[in-house]
C-alpha atoms as a PDB file:
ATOM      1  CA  UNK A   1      -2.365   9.426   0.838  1.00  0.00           C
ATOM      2  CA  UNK A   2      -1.912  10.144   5.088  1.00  0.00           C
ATOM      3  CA  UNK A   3       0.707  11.505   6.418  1.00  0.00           C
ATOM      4  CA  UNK A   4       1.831   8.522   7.695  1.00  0.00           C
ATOM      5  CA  UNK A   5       2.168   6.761   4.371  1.00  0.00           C
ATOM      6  CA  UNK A   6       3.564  10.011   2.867  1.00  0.00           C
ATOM      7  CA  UNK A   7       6.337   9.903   5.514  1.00  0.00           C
ATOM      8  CA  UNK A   8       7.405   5.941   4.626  1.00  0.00           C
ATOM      9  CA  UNK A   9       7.637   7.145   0.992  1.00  0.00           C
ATOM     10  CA  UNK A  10       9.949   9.984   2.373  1.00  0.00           C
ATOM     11  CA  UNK A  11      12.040   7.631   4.604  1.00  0.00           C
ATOM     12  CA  UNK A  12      12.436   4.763   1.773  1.00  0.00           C
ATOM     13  CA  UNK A  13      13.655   7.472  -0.450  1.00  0.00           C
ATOM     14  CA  UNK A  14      15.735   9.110   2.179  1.00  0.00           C
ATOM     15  CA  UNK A  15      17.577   5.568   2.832  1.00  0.00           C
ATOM     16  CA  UNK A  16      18.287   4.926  -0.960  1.00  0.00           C
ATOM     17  CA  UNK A  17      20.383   7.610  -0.596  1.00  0.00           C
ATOM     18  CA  UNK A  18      22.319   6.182   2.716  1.00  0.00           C
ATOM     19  CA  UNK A  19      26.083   5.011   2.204  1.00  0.00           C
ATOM     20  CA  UNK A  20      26.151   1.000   3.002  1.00  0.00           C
ATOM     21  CA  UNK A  21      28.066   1.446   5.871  1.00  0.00           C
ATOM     22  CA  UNK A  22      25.441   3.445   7.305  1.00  0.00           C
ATOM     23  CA  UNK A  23      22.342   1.223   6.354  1.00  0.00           C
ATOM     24  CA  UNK A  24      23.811  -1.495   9.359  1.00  0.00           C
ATOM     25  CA  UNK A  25      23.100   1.217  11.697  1.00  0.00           C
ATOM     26  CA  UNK A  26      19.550   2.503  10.607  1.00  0.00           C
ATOM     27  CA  UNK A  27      18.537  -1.340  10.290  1.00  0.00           C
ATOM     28  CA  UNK A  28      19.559  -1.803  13.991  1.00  0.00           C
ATOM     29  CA  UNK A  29      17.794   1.041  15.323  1.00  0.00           C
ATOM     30  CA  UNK A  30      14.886   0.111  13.793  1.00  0.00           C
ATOM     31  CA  UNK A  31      14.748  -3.547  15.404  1.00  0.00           C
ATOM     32  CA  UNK A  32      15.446  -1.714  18.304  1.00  0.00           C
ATOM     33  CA  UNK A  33      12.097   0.214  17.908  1.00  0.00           C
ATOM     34  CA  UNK A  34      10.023  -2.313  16.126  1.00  0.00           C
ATOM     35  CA  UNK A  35      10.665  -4.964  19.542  1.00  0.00           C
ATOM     36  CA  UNK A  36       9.827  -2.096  21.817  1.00  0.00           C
ATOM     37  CA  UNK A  37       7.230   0.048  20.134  1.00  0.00           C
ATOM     38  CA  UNK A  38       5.801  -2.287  17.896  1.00  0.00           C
ATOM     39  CA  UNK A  39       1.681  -2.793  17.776  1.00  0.00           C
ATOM     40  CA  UNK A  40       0.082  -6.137  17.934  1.00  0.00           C
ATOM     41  CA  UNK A  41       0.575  -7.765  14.776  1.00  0.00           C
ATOM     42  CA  UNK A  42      -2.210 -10.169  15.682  1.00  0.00           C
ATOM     43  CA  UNK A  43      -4.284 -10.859  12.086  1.00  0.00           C
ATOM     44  CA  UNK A  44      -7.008  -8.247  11.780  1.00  0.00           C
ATOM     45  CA  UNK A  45     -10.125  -8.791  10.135  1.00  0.00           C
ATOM     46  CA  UNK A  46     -10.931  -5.963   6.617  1.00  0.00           C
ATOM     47  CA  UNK A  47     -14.703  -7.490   6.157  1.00  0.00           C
ATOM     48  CA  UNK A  48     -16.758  -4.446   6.447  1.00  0.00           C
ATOM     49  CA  UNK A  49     -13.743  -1.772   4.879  1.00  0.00           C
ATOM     50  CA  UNK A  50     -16.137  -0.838   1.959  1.00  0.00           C
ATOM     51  CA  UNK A  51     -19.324  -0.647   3.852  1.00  0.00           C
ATOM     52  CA  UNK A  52     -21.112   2.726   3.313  1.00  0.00           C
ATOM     53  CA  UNK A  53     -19.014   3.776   0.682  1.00  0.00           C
ATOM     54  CA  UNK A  54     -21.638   3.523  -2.103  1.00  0.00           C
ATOM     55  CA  UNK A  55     -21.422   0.066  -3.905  1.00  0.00           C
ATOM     56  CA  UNK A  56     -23.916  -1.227  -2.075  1.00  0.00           C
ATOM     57  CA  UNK A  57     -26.360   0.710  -4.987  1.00  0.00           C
ATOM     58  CA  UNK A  58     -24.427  -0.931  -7.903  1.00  0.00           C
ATOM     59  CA  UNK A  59     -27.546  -3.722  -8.756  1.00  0.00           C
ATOM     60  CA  UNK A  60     -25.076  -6.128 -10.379  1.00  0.00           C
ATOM     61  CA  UNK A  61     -21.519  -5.365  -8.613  1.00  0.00           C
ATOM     62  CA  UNK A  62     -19.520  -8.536 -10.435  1.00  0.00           C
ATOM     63  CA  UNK A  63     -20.793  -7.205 -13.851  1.00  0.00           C
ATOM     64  CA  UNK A  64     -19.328  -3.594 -12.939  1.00  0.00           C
ATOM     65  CA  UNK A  65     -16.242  -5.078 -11.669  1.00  0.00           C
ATOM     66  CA  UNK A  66     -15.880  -7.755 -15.055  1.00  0.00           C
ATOM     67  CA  UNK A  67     -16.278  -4.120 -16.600  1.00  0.00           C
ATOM     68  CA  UNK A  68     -13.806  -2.406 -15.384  1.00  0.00           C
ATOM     69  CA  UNK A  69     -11.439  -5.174 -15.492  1.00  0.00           C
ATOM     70  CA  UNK A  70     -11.792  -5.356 -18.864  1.00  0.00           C
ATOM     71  CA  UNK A  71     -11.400  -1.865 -19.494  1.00  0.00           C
ATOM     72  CA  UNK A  72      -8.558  -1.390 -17.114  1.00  0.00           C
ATOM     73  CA  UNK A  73      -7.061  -4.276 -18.918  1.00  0.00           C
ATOM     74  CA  UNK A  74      -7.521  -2.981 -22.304  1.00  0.00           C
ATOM     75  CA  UNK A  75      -5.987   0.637 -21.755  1.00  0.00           C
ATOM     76  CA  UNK A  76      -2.590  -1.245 -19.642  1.00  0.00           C
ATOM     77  CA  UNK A  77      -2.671  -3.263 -23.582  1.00  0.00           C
ATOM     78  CA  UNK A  78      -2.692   0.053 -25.596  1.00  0.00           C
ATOM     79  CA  UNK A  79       0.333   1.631 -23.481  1.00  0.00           C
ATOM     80  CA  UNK A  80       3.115   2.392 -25.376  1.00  0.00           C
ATOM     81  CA  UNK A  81       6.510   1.103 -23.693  1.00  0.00           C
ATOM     82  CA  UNK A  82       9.610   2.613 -23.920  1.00  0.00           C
END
């Protein structure tokens, strides 16, 4: 995880905790910042996110993926819930 996305976790957690008077306050500073910091929320494209990170050797990719579906799928089944 980056620091970036550890730091979100923190914050949400961090808020749960906020009396709901408060919240109204937090939420406004944060539209405040979001309008005037915020990054270009234009749609960005992901094609190209895997590339180079090895599963272009897997011969038959949608037969190892079918695989692990159905063994991902199969240990969620056996879980025990409480």
């Amino acid at each position: 995880m980056n620091a970036a996305a550890i730091k979100r976790t923190e914050l949400l957690s961090e808020l749960a905790l906020l009396p709901e008077e408060d919240l109204d306050r937090v939420y406004a500073l944060i539209a405040i910042l979001v309008r005037t910091k915020a990054p270009d929320r234009s749609s960005r494209s992901l094609r190209g996110i895997w590339k180079g990170k090895g599963f272009e050797r897997i011969e038959d990719l949608e037969t190892a993926l079918k695989e692990a579906r159905h063994e991902l799928g199969a240990a969620i089944l056996k879980r025990r819930i409480r």
